[in-house]
Protein backbone atom coordinates (compact mmCIF):
# COMPACT_ATOMS: atom_id res chain seq x y z
CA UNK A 1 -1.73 -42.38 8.62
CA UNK A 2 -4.40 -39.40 9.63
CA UNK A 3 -4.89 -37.65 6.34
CA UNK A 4 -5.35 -34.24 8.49
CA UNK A 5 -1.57 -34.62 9.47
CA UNK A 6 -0.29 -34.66 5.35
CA UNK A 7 0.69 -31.71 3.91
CA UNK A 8 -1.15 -30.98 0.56
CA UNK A 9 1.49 -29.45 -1.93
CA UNK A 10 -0.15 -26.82 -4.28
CA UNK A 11 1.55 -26.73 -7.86
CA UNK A 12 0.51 -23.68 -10.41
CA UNK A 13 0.62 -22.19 -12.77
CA UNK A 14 -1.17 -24.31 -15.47
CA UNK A 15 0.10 -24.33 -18.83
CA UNK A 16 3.49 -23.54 -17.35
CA UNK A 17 4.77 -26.30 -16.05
CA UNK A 18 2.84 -28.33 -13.62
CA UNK A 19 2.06 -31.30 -15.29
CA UNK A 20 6.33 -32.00 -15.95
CA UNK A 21 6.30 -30.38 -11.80
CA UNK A 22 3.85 -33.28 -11.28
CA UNK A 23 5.23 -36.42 -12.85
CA UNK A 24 8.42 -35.97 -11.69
CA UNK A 25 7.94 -35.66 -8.00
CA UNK A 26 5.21 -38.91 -8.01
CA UNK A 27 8.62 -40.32 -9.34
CA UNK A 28 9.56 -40.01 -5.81
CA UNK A 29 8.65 -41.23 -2.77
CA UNK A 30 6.13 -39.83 -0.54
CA UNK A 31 4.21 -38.02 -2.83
CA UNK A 32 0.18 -38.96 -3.83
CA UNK A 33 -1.56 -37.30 -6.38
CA UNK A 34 -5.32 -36.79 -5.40
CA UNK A 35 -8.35 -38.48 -7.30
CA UNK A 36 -9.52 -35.00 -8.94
CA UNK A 37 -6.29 -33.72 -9.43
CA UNK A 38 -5.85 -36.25 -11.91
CA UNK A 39 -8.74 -35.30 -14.00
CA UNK A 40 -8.91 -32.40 -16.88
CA UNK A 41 -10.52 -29.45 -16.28
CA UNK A 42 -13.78 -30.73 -18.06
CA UNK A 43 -13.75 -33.49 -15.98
CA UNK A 44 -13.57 -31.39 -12.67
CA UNK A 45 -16.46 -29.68 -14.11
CA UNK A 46 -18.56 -32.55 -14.82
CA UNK A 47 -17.69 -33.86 -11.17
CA UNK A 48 -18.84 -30.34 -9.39
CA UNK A 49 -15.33 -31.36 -7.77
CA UNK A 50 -12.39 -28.87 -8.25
CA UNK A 51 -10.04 -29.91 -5.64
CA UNK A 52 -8.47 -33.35 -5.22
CA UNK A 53 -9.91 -36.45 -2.75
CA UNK A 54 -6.48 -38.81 -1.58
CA UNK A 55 -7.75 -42.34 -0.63
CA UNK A 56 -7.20 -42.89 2.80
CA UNK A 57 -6.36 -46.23 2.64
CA UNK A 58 -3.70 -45.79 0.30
CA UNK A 59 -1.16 -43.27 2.30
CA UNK A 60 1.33 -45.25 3.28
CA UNK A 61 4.38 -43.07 3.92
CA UNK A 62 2.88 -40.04 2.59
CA UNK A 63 5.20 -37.59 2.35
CA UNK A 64 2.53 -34.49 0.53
CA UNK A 65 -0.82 -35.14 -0.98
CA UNK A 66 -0.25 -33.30 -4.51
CA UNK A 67 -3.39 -31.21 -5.71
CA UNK A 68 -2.21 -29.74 -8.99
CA UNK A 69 -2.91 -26.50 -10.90
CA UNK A 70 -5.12 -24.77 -8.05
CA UNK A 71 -3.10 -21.44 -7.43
CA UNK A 72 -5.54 -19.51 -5.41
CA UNK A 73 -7.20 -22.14 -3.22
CA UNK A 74 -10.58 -21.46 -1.20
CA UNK A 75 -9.97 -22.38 2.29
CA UNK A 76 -13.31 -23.52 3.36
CA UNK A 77 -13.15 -26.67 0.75
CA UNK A 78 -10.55 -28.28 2.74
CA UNK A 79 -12.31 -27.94 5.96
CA UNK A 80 -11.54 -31.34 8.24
CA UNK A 81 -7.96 -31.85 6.46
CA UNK A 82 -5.96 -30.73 9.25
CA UNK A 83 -4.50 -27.31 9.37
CA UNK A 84 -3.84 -25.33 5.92
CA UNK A 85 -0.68 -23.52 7.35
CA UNK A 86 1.36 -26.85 7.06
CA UNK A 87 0.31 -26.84 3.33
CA UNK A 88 2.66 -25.65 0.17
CA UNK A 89 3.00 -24.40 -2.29
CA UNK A 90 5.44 -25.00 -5.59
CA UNK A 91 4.63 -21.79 -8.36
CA UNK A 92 5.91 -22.46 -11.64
CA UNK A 93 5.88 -20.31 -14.92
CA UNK A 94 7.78 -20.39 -18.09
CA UNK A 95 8.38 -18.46 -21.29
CA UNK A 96 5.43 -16.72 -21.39
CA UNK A 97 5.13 -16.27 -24.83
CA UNK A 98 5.14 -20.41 -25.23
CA UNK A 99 2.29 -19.62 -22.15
CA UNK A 100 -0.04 -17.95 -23.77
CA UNK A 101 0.59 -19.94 -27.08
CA UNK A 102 -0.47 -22.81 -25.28
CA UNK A 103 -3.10 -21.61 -23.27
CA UNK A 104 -4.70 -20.41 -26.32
CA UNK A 105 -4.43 -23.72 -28.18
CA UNK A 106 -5.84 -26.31 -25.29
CA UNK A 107 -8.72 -23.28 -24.73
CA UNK A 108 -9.33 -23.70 -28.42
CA UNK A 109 -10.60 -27.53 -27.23
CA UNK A 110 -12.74 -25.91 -24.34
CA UNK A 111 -10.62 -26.31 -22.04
CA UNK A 112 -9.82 -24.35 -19.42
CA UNK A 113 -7.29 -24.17 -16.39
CA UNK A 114 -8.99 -22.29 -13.93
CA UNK A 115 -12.73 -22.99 -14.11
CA UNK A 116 -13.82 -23.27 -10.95
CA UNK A 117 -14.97 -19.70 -10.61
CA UNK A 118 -16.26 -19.71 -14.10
CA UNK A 119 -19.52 -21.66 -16.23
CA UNK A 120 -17.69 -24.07 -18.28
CA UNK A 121 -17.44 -22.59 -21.85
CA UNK A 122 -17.82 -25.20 -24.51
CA UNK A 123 -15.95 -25.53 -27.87
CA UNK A 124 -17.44 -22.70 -29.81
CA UNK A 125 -14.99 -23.47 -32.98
CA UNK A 126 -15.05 -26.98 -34.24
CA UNK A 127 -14.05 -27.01 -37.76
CA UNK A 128 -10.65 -25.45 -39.07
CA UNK A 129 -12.01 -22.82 -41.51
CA UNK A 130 -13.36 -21.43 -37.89
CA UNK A 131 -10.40 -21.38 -36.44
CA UNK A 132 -8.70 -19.75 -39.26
CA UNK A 133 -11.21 -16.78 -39.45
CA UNK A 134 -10.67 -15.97 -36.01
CA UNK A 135 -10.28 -11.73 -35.50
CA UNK A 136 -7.72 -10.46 -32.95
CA UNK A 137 -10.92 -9.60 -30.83
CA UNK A 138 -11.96 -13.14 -30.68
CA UNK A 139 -8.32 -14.72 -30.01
CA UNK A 140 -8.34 -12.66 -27.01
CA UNK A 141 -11.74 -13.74 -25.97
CA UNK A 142 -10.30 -17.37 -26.11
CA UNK A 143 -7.28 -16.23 -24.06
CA UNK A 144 -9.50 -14.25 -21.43
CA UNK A 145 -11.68 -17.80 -20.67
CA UNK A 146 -8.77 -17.77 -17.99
CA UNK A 147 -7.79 -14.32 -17.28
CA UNK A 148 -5.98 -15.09 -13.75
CA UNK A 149 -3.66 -17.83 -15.76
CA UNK A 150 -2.31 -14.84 -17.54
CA UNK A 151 -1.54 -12.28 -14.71
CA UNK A 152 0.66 -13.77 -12.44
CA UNK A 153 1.15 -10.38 -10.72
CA UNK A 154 -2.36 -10.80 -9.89
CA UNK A 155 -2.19 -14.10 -8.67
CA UNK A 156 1.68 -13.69 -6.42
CA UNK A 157 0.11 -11.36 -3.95
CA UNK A 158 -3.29 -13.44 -3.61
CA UNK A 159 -0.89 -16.58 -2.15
CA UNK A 160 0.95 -14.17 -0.11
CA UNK A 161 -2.42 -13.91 1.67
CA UNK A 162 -2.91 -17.64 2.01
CA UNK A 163 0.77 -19.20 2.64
CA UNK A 164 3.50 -17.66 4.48
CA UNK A 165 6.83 -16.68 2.25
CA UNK A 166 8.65 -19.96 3.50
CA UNK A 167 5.88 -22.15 2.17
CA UNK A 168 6.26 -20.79 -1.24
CA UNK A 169 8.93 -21.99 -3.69
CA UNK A 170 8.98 -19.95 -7.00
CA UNK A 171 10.94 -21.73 -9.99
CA UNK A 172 11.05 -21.30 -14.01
CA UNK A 173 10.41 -24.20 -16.01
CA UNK A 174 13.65 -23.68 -17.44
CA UNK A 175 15.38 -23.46 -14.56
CA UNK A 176 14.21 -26.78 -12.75
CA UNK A 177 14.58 -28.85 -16.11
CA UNK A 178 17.96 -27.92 -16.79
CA UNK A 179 19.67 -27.05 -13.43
CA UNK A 180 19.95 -29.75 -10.77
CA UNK A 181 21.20 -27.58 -8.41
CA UNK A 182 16.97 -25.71 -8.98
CA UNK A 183 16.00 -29.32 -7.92
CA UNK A 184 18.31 -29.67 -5.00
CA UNK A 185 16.81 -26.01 -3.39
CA UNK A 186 13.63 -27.93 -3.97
CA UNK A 187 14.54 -30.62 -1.75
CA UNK A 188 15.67 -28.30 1.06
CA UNK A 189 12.19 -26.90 0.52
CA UNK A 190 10.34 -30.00 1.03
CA UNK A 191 12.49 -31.50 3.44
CA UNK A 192 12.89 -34.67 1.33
CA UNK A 193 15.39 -36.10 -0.42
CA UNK A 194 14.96 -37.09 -4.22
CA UNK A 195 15.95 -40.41 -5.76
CA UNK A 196 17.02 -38.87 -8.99
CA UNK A 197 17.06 -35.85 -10.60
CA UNK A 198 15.77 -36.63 -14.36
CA UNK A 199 13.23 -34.00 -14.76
CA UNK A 200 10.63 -34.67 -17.61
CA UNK A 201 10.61 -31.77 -19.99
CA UNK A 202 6.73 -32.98 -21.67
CA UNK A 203 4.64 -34.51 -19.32
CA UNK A 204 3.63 -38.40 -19.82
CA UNK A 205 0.10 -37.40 -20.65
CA UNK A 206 -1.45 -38.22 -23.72
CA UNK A 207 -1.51 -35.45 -26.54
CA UNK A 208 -4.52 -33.57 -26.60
CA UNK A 209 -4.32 -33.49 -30.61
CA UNK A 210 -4.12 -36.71 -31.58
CA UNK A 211 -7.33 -37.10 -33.01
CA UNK A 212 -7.57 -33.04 -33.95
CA UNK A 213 -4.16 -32.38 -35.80
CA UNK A 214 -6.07 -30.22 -38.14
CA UNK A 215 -7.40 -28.30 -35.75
CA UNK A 216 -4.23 -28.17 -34.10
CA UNK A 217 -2.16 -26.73 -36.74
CA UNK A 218 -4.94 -24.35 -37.59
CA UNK A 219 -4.63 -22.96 -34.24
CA UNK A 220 -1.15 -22.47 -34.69
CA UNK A 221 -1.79 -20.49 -37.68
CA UNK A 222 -4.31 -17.66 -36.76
CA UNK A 223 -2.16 -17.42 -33.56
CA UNK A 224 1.34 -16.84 -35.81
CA UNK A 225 -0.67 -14.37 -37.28
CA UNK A 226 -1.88 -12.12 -33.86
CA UNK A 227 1.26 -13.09 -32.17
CA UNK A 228 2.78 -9.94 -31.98
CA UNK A 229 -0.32 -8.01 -30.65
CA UNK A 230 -1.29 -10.42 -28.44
CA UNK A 231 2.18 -10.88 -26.82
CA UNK A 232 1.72 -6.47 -26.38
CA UNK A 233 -0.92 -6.75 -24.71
CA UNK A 234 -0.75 -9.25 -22.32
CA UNK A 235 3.07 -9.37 -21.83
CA UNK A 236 4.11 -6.17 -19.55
CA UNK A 237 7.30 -5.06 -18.84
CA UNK A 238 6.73 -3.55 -15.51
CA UNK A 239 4.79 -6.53 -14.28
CA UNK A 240 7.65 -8.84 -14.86
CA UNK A 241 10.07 -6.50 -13.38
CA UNK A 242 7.74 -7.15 -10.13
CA UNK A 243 7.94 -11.05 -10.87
CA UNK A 244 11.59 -10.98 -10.65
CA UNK A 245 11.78 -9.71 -6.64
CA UNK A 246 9.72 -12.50 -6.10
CA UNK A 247 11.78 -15.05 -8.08
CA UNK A 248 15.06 -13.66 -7.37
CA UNK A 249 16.07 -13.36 -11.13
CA UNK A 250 15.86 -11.05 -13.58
CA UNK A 251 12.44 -12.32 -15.82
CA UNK A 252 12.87 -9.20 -18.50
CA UNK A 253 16.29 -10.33 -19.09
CA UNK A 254 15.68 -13.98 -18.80
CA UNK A 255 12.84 -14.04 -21.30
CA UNK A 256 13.57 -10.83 -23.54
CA UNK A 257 10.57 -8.84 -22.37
CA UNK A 258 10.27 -5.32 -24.45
């Protein structure tokens, strides 16, 4: 197959979703999950490689080459894959108070989701008792490493600019892990039809803790302890009652935004 003739399928937001988004549709047919898209954040780093590579000889029925996580993609980086207007794009978020909680514990590791525009910052707290002295100020440092991640209302109108509103399906991870008929407008979207509808609620990757459980449940800690005044400031009403024209449902409602 001519790899400039696949449509690459886009799936955001990190943290909120895209992983279980992921696993479940290379449960499928048709769909190929790139080389880099595979890799952590670090690893994309380390590469100099953001965006995914698909083996050509290994597309065989290739429905959409998946390139995970990459919300905003730069145009000129995919250059000599066929035209970008066949491409889509799947946005996912979820409870974004268990967003930010999470974003804020894997950033703890030095990781980041969206580090292509920014130098990779490494683990600057290593031992527990760290952790557990954090200040508010320095939580929301953490959180800031990925300051796009958090504003989707920054983020909606920037693919608006890059994909027309047909090529766009917007979901809740609730919603497509609980609701079959979420994962039947899905297949209407991509044209395809699925071989099952078992959606994964934790993606199949290894836990990131495993070897830092310590530092784990220390994070967990000094976050409990901010939780309120982080969730203030980076959880706005008005911005979610923007999200919701966008994702046809009412957000403030759905995820008791005061």
């Amino acid at each position: 197959m001519d790899i400039k003739k696949i449509p690459i399928l886009f799936i955001g937001q990190c943290k909120n979703g895209s992983n279980s988004m992921t696993h479940f549709l290379l449960t499928q047919e048709g769909f190929i999950e790139g080389e880099t898209a595979k890799a952590s954040c670090r690893k994309r780093v380390e590469k100099k490689d953001y965006y995914s590579n698909w083996d050509k000889n290994n597309l065989s029925g290739a429905k959409y080459l998946i390139d995970k996580s990459l919300v905003v993609p730069d145009l000129q980086y995919y250059k000599g894959k066929g035209s970008f207007k066949r491409n889509k794009l799947i946005y996912v978020i979820r409870n974004p108070y268990l967003g930010i909680k999470s974003h804020f514990l894997v950033a703890l590791r030095g990781e980041t989701c969206y580090s292509k525009f920014l130098p990779f910052v490494p683990r600057d707290y290593i031992s527990k008792e760290e952790i557990l002295k954090l200040s508010f100020k320095q939580v929301c440092s953490i959180i800031e490493r990925n300051p796009l991640k958090i504003a989707h209302t920054i983020i909606v109108p920037k693919i608006y600019r890059i994909f027309p509103p047909q090529h766009i399906f917007f979901t809740t991870l609730e919603d497509i892990s609980k609701d079959k008929n979420e994962l039947k407008r899905l297949e209407i979207f991509l044209g395809v039809k699925f071989s099952a509808y078992r959606f994964p609620h934790k993606g199949k990757t290894i836990n990131k803790y495993d070897k830092e459980l310590e530092l784990y449940k220390a994070g967990q800690m000094v976050f409990k302890k901010y939780s309120r005044m982080v969730f203030k400031k980076y959880i706005i009403k008005s911005e979610w009652e923007k999200l919701s024209g966008y994702f046809r449902a009412n957000l403030v409602r759905k995820y008791n935004i005061e």
